[in-house]
N, C-alpha and C. Protein backbone atom coordinates (compact mmCIF):
# COMPACT_ATOMS: atom_id res chain seq x y z
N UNK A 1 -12.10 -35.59 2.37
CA UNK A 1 -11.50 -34.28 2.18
C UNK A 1 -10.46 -34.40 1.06
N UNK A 2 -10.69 -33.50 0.14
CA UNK A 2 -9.69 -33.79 -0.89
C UNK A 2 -8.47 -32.94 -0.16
N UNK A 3 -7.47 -33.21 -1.93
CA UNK A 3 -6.02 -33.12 -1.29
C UNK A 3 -5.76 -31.05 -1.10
N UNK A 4 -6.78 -30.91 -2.09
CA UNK A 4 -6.81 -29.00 -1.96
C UNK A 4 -6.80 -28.80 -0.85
N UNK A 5 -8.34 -29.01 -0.41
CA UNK A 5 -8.61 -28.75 0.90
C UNK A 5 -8.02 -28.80 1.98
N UNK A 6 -6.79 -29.94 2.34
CA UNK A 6 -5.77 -30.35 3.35
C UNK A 6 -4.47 -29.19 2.86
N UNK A 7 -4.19 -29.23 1.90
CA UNK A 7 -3.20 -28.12 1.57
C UNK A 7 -4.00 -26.94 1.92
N UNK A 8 -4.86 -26.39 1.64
CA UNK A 8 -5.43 -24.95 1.93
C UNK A 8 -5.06 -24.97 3.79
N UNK A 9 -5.79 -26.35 4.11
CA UNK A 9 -6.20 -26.31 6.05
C UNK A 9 -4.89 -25.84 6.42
N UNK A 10 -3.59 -26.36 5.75
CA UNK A 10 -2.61 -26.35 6.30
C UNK A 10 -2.05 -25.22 5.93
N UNK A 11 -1.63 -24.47 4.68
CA UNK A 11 -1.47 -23.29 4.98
C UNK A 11 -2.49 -22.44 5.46
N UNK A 12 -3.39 -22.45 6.10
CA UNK A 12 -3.72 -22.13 7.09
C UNK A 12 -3.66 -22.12 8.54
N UNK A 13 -3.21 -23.02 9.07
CA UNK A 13 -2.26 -22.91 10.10
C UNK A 13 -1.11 -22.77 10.28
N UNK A 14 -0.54 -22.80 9.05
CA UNK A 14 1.21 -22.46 9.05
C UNK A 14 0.67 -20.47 9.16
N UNK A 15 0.07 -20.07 8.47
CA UNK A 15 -0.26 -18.97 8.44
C UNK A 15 -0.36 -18.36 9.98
N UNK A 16 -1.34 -18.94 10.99
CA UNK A 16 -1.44 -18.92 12.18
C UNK A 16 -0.13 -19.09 13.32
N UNK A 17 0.52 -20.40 12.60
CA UNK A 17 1.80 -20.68 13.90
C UNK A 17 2.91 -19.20 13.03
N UNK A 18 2.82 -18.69 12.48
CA UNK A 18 3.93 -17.39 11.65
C UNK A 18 3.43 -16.33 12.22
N UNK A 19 1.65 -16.25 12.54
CA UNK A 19 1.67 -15.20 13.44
C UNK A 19 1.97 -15.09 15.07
N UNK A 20 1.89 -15.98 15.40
CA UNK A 20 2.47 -16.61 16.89
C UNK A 20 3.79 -16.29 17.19
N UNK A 21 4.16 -16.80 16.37
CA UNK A 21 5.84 -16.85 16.48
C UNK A 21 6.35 -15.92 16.19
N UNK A 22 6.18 -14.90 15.27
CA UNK A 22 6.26 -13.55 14.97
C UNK A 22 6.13 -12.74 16.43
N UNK A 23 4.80 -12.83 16.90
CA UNK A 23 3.86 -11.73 18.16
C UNK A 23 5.00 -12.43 19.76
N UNK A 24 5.17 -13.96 19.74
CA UNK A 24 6.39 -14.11 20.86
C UNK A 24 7.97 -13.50 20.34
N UNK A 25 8.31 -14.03 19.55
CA UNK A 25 9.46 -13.01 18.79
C UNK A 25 9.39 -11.58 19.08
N UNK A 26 8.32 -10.66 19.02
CA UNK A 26 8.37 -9.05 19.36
C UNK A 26 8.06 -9.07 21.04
N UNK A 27 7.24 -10.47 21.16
CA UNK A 27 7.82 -10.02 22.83
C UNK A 27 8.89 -10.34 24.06
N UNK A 28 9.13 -11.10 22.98
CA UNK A 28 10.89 -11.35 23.71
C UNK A 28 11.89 -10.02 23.79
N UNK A 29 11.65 -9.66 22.07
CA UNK A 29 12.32 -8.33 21.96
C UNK A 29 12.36 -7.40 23.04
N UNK A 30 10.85 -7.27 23.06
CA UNK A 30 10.58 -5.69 23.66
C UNK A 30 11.04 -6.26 25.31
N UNK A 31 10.87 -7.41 25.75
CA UNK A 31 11.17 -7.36 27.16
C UNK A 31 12.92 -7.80 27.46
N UNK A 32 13.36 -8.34 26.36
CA UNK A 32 14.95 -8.43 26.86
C UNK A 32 15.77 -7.81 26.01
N UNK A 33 15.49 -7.27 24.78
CA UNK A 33 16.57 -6.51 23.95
C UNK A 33 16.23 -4.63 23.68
N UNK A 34 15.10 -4.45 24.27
CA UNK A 34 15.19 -2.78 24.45
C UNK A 34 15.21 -2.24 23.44
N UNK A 35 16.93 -2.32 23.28
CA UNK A 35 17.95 -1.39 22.88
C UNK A 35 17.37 -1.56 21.02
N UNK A 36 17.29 -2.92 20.80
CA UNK A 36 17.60 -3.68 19.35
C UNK A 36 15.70 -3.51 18.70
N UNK A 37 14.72 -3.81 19.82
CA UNK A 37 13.43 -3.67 19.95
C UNK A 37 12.75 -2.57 19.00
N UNK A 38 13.19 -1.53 19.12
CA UNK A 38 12.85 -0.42 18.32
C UNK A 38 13.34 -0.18 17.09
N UNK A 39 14.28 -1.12 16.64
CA UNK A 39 15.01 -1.02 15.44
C UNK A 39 14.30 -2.00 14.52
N UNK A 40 13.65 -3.39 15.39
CA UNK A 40 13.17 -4.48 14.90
C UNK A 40 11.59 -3.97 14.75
N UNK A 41 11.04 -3.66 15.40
CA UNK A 41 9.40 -2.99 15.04
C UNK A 41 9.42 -2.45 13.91
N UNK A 42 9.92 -1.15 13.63
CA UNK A 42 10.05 -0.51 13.03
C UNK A 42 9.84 -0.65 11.52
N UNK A 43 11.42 -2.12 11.42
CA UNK A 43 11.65 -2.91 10.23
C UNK A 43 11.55 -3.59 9.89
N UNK A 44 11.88 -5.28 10.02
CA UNK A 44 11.56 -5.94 9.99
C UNK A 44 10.18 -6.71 10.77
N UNK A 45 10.19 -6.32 11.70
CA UNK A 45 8.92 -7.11 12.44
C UNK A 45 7.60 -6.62 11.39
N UNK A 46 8.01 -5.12 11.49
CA UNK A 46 6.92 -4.63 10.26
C UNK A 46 6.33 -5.43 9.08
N UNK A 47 7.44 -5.91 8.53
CA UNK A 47 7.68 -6.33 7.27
C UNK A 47 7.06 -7.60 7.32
N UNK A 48 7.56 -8.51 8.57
CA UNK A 48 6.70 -10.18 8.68
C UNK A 48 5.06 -9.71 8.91
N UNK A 49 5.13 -8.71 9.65
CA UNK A 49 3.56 -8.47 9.99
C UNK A 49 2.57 -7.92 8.50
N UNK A 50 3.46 -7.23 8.08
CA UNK A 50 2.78 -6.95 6.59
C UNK A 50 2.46 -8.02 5.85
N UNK A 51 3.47 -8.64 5.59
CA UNK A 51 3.56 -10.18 4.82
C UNK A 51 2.13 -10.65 4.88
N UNK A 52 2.14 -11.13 6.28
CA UNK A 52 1.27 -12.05 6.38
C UNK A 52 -0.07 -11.83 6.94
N UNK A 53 -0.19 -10.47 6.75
CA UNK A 53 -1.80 -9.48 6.78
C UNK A 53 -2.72 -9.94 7.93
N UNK A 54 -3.73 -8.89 8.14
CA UNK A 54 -3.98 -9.14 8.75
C UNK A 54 -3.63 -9.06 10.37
N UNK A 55 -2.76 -7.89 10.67
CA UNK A 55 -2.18 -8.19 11.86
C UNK A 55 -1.79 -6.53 12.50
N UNK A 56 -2.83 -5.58 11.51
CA UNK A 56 -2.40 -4.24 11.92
C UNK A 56 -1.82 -3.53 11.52
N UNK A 57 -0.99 -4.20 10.33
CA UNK A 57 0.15 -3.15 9.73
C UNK A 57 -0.70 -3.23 8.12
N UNK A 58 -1.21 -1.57 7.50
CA UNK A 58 -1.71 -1.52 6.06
C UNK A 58 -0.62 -1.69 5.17
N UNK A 59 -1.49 -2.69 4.13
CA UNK A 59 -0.59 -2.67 2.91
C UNK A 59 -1.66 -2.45 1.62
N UNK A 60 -0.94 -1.90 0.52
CA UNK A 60 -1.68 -2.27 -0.44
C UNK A 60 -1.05 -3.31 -1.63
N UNK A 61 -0.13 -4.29 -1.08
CA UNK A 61 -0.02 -5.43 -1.55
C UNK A 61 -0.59 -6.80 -1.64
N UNK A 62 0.11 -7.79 -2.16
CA UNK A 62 -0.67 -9.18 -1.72
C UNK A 62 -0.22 -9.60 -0.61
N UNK A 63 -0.76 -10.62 0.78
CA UNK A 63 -0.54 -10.60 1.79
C UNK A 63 -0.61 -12.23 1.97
N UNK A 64 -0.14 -12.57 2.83
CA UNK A 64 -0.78 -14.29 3.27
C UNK A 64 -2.07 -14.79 3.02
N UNK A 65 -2.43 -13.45 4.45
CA UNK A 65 -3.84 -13.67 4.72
C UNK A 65 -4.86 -13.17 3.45
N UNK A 66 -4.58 -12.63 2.77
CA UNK A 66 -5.40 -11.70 1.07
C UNK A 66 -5.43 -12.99 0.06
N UNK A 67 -3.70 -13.68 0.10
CA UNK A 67 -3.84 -14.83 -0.70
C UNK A 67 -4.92 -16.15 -0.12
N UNK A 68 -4.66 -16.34 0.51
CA UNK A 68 -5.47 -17.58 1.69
C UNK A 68 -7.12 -17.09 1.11
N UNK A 69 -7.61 -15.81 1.53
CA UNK A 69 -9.03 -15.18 0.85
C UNK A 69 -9.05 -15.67 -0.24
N UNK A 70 -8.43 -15.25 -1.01
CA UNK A 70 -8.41 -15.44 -2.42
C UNK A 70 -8.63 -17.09 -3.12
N UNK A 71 -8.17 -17.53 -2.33
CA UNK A 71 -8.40 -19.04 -2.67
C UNK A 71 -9.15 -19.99 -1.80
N UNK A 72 -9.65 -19.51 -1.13
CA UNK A 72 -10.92 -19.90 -0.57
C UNK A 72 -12.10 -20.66 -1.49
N UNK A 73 -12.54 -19.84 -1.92
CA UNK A 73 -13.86 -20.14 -3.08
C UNK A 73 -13.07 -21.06 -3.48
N UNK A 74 -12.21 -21.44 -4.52
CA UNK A 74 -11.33 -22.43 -5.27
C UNK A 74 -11.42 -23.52 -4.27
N UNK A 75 -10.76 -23.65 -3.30
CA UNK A 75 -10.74 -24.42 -2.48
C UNK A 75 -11.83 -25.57 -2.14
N UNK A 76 -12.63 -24.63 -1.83
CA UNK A 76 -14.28 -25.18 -1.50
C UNK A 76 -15.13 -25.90 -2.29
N UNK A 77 -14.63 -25.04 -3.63
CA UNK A 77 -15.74 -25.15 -4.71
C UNK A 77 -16.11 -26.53 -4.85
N UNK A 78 -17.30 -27.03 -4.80
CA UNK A 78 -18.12 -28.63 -4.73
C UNK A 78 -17.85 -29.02 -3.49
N UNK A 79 -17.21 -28.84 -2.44
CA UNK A 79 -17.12 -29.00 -1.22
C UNK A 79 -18.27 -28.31 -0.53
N UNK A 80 -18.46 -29.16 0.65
CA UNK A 80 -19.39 -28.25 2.28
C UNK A 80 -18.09 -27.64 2.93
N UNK A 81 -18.61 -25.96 2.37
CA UNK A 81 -17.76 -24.99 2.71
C UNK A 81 -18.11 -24.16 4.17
N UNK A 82 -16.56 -24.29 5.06
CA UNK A 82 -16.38 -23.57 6.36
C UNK A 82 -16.10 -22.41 5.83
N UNK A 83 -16.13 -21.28 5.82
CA UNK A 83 -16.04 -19.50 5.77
C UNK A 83 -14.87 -19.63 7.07
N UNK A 84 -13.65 -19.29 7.01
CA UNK A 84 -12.85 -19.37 7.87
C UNK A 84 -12.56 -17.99 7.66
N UNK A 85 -12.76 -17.23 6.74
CA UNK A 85 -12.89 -15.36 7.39
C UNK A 85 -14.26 -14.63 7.56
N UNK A 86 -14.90 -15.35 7.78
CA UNK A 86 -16.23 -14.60 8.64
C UNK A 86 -16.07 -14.80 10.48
């Protein structure tokens, strides 16, 4: 496995543990801060969820998950390629 490919794998799971941690983060919110919960959806939580696409919130920017697509093919190219968005 070249060294692309291990950098791609891995921001690819950093990509994954950011959505995790993000989705427990809003549910901590919503079950112990209420009050602060609706201020954080709204705005910021929005904003990590936009970021890193893929997660429900439209953008018409570049995203984690849009960049990660995007460099896929590159990645692969002369490699036995996994399709990790199909």
């Amino acid at each position: 496995m070249s060294q692309k490919v291990e950098a791609f794998e891995r921001l690819m799971e950093l990509r994954e543990e950011m959505a995790v941690a993000v989705q427990e983060v809003e549910g901590i919110m919503r079950q112990e801060f209420k009050h602060e919960y609706h201020n954080a959806e709204a705005y910021w939580i929005a904003h990590i969820k936009s970021a890193l696409g893929d997660m429900g919130y439209p953008t018409y920017s570049t995203t984690f998950h849009g960049a990660l697509e995007s460099m896929e093919e590159e990645v692969y190219e002369g490699e036995e390629e996994e399709d990790f968005f199909e």
